[in-house]
PDB file of N, CA and C in Angstrom:
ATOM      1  N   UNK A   1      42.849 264.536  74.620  1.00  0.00           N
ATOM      2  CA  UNK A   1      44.078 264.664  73.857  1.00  0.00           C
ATOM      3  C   UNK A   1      45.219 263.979  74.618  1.00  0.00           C
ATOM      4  N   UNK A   2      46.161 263.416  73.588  1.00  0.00           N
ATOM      5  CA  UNK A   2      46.964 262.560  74.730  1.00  0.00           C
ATOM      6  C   UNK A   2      48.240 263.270  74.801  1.00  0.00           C
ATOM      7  N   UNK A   3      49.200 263.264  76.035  1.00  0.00           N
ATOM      8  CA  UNK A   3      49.980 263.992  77.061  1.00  0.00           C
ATOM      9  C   UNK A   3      51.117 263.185  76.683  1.00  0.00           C
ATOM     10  N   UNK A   4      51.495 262.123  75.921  1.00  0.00           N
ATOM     11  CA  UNK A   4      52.606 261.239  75.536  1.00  0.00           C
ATOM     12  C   UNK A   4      53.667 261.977  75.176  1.00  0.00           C
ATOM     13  N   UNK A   5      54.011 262.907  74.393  1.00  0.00           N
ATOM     14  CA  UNK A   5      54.822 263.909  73.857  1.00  0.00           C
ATOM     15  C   UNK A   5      55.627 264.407  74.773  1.00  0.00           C
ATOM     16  N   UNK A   6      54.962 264.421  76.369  1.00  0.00           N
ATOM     17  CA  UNK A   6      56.002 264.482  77.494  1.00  0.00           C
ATOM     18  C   UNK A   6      56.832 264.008  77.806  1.00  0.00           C
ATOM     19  N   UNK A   7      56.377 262.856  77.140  1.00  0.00           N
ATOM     20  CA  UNK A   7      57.674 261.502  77.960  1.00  0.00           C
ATOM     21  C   UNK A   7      58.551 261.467  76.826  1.00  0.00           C
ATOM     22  N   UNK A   8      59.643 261.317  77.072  1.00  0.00           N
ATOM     23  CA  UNK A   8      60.883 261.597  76.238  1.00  0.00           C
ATOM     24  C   UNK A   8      61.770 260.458  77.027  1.00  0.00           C
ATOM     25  N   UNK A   9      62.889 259.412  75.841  1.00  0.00           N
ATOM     26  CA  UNK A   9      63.746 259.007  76.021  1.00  0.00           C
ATOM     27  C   UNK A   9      64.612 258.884  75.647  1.00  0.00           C
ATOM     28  N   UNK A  10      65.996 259.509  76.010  1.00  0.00           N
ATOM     29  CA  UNK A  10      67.153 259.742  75.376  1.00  0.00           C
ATOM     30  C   UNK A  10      68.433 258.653  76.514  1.00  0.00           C
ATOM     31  N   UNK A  11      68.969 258.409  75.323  1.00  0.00           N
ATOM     32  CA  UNK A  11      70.134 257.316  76.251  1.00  0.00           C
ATOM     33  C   UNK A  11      71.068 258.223  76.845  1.00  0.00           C
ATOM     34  N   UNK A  12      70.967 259.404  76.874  1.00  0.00           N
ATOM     35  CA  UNK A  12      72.317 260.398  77.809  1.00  0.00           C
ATOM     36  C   UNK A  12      71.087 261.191  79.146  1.00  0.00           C
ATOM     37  N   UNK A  13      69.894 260.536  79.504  1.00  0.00           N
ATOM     38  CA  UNK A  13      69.148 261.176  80.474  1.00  0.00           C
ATOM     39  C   UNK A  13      69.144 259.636  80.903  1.00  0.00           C
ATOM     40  N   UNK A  14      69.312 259.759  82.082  1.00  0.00           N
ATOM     41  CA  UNK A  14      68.849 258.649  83.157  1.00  0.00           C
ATOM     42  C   UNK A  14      68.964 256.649  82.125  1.00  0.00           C
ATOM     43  N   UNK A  15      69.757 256.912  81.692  1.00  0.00           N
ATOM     44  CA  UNK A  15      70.267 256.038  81.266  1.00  0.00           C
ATOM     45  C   UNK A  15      69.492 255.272  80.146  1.00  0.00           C
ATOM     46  N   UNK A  16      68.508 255.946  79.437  1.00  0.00           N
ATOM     47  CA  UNK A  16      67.660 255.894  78.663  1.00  0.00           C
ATOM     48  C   UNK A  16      66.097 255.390  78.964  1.00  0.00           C
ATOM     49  N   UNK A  17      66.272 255.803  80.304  1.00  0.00           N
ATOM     50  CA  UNK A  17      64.935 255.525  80.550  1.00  0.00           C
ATOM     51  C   UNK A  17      63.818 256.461  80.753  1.00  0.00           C
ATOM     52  N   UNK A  18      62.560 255.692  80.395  1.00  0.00           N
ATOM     53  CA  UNK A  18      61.181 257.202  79.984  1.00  0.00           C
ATOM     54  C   UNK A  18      61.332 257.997  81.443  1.00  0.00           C
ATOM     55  N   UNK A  19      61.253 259.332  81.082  1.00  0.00           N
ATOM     56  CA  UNK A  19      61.496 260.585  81.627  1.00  0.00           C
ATOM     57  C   UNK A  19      60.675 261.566  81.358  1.00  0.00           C
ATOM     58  N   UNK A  20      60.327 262.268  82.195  1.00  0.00           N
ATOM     59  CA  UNK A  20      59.101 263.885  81.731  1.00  0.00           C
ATOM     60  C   UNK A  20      59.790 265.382  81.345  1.00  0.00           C
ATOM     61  N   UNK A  21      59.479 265.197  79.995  1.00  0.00           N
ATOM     62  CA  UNK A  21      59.554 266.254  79.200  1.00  0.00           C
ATOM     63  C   UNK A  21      61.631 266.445  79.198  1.00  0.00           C
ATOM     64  N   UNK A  22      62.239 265.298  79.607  1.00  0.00           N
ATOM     65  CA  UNK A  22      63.781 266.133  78.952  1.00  0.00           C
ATOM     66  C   UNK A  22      64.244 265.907  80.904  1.00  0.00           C
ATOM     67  N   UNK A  23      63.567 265.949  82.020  1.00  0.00           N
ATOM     68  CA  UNK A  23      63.927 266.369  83.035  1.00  0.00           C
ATOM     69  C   UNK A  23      64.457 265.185  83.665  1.00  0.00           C
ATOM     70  N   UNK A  24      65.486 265.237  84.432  1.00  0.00           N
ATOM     71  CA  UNK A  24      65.880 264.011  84.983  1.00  0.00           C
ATOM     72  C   UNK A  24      64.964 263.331  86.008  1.00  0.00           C
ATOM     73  N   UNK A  25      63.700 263.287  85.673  1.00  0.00           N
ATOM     74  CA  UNK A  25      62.830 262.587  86.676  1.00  0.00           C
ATOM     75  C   UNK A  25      62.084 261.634  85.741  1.00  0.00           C
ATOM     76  N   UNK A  26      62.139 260.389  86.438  1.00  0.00           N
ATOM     77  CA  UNK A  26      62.343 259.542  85.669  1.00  0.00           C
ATOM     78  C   UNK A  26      60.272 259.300  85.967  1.00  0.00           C
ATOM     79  N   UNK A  27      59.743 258.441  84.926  1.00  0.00           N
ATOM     80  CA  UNK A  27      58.279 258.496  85.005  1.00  0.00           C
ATOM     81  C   UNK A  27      58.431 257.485  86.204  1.00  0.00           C
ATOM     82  N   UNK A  28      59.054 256.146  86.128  1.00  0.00           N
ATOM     83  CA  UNK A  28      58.827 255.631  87.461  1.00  0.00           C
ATOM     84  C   UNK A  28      59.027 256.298  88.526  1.00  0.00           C
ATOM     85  N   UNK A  29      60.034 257.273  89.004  1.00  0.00           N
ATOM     86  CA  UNK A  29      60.005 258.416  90.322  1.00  0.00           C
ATOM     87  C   UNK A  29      58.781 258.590  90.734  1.00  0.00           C
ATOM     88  N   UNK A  30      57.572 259.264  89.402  1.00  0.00           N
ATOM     89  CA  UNK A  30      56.308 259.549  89.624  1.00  0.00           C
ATOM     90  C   UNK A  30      55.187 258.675  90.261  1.00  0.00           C
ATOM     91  N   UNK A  31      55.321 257.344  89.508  1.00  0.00           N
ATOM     92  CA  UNK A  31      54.545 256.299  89.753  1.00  0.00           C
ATOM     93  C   UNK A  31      54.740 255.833  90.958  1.00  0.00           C
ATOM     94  N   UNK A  32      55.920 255.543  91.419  1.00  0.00           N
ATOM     95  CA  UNK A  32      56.309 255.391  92.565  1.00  0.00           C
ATOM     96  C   UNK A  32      55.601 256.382  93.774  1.00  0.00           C
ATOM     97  N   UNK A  33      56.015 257.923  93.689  1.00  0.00           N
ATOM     98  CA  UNK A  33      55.334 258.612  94.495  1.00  0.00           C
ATOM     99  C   UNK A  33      53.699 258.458  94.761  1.00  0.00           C
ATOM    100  N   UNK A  34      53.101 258.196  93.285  1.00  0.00           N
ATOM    101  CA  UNK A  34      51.649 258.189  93.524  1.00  0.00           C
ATOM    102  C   UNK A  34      51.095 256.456  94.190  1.00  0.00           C
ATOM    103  N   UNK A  35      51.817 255.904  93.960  1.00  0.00           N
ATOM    104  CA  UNK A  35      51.757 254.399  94.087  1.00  0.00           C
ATOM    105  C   UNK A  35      51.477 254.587  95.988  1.00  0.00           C
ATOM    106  N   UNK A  36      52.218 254.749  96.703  1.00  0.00           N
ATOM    107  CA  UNK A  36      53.190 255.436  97.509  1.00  0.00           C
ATOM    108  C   UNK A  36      51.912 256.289  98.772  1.00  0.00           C
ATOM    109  N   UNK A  37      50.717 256.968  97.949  1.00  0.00           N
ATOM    110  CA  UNK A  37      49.823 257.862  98.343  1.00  0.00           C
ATOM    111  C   UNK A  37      49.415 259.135  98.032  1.00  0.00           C
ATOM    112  N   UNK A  38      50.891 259.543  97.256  1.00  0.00           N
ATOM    113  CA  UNK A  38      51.243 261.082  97.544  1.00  0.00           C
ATOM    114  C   UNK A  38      49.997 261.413  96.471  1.00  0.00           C
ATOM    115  N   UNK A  39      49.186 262.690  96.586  1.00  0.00           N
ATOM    116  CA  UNK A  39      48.239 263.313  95.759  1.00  0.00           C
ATOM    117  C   UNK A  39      48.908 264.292  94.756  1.00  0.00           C
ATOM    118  N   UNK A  40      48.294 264.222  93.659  1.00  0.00           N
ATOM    119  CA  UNK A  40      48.944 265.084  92.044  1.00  0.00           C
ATOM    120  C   UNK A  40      49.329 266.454  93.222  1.00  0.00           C
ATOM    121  N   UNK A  41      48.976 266.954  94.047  1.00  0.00           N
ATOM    122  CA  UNK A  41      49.152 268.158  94.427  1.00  0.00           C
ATOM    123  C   UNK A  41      50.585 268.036  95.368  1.00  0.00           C
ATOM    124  N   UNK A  42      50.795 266.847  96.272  1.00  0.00           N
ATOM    125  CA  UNK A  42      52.108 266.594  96.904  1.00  0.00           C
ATOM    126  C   UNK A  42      53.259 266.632  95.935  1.00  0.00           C
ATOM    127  N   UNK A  43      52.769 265.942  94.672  1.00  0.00           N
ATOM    128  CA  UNK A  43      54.360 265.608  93.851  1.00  0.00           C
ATOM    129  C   UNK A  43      54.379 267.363  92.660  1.00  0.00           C
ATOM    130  N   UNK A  44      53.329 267.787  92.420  1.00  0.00           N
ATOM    131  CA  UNK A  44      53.566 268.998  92.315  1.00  0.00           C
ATOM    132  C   UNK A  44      54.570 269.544  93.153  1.00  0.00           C
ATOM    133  N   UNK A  45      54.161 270.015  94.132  1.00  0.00           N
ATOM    134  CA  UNK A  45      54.985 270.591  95.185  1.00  0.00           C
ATOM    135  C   UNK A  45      56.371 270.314  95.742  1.00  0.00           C
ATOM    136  N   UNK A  46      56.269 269.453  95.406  1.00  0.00           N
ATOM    137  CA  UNK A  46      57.774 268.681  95.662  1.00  0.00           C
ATOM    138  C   UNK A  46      58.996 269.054  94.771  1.00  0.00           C
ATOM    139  N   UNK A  47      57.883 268.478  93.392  1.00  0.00           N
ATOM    140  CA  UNK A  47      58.547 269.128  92.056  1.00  0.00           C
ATOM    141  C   UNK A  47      58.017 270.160  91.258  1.00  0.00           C
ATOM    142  N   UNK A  48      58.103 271.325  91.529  1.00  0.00           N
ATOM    143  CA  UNK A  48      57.771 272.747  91.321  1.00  0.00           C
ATOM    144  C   UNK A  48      57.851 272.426  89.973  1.00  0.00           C
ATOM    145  N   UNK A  49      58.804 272.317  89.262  1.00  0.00           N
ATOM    146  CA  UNK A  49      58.625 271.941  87.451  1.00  0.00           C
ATOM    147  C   UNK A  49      58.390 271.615  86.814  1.00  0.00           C
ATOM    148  N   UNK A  50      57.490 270.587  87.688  1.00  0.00           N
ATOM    149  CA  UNK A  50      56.395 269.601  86.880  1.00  0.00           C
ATOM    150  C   UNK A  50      55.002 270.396  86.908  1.00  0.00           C
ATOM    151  N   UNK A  51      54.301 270.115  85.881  1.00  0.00           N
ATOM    152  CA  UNK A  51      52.973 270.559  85.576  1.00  0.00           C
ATOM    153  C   UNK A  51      52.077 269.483  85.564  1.00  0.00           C
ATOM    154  N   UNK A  52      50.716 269.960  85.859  1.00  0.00           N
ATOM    155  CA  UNK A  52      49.752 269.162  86.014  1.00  0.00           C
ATOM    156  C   UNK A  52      49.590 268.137  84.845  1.00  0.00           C
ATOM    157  N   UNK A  53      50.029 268.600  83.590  1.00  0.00           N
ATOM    158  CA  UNK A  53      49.785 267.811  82.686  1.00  0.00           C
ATOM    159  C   UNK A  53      51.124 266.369  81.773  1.00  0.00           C
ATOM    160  N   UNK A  54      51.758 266.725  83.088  1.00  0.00           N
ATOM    161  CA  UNK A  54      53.394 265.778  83.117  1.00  0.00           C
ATOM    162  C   UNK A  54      52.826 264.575  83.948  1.00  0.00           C
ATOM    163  N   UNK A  55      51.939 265.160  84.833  1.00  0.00           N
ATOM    164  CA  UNK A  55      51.490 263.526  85.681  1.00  0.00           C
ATOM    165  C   UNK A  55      50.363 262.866  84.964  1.00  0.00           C
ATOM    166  N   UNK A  56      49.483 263.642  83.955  1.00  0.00           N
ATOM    167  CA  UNK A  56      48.655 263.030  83.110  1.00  0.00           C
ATOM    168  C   UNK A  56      49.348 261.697  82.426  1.00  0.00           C
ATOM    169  N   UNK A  57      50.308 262.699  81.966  1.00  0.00           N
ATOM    170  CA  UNK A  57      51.309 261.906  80.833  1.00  0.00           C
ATOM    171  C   UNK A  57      52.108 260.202  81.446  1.00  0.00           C
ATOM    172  N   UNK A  58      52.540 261.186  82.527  1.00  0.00           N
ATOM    173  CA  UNK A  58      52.706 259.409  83.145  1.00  0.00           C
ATOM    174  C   UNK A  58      52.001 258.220  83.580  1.00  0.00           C
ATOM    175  N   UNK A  59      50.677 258.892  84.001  1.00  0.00           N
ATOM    176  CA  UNK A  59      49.535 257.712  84.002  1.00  0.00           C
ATOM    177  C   UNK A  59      49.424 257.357  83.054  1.00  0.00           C
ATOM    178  N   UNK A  60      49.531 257.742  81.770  1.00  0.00           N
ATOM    179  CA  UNK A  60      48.669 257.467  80.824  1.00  0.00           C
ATOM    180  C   UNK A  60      49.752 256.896  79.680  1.00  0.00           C
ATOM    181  N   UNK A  61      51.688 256.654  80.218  1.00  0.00           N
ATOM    182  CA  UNK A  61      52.283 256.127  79.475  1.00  0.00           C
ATOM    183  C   UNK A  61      52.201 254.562  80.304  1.00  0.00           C
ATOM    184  N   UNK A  62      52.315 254.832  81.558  1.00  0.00           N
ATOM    185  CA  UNK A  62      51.978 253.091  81.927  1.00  0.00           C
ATOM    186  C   UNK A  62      51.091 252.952  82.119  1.00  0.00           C
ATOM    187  N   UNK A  63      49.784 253.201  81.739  1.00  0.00           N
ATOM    188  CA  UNK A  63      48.555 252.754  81.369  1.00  0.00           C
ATOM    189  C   UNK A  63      48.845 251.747  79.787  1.00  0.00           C
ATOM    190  N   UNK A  64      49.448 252.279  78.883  1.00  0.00           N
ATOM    191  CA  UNK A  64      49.812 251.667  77.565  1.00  0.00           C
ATOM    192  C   UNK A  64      50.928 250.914  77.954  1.00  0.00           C
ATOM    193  N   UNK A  65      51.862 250.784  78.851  1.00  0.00           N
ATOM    194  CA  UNK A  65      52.693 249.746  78.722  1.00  0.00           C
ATOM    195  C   UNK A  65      52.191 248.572  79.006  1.00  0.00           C
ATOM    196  N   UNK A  66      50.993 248.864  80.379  1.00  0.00           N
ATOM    197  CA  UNK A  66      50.568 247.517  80.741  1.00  0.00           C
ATOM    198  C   UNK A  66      49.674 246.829  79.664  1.00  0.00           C
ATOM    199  N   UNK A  67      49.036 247.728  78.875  1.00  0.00           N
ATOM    200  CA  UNK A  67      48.039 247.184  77.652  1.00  0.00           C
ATOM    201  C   UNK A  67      48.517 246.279  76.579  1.00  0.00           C
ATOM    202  N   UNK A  68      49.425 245.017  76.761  1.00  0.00           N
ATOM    203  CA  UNK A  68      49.694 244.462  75.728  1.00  0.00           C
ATOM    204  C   UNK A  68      49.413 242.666  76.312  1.00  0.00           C
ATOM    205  N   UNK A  69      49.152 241.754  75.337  1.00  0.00           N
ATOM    206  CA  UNK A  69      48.606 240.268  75.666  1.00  0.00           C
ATOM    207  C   UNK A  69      49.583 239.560  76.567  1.00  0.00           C
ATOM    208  N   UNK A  70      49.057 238.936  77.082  1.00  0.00           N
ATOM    209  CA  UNK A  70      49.765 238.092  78.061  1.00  0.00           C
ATOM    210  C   UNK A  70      49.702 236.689  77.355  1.00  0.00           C
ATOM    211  N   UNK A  71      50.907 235.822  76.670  1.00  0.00           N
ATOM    212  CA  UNK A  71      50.738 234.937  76.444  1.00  0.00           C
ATOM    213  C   UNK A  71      51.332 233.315  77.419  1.00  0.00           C
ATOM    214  N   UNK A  72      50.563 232.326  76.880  1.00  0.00           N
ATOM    215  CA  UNK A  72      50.838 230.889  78.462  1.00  0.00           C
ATOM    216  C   UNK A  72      51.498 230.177  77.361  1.00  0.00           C
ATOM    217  N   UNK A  73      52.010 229.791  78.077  1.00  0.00           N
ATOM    218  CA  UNK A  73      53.069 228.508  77.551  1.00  0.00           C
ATOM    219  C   UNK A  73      52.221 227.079  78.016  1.00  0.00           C
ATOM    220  N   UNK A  74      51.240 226.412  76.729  1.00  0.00           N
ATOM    221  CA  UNK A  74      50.581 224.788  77.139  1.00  0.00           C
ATOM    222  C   UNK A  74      51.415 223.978  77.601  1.00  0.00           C
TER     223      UNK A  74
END
């Protein structure tokens, strides 16, 4: 089941950029941390208000951003 419904973007949160669930943490914050090393259990902990299924959601919104064609200029 997909976790997308988390990510929320409103132009009066972080300047309209994708965010988890309403919270001022922005999905790149996340990506960054995991990018970074940190384990789903470090950025838990860090961020007590995030739930296991908020970091689903962010893998799995830039998983679909990167999914679109790359076109070349002949």
């Amino acid at each position: 089941m997909s976790e997308l419904h988390r990510i929320t973007i409103d132009p009066d949160v972080c300047g309209g950029r994708p965010c988890v669930r309403g919270l001022r943490i922005r999905v790149k914050d996340v990506l960054d941390l995991l990018a970074a090393g940190a384990s789903h259990e470090e950025v838990l902990q860090d961020y007590p208000y995030l739930e296991p299924e908020d970091i689903v959601a962010v893998l799995e919104y830039a998983a679909r951003q990167s999914d679109h064609p790359v076109l070349s200029v002949a």
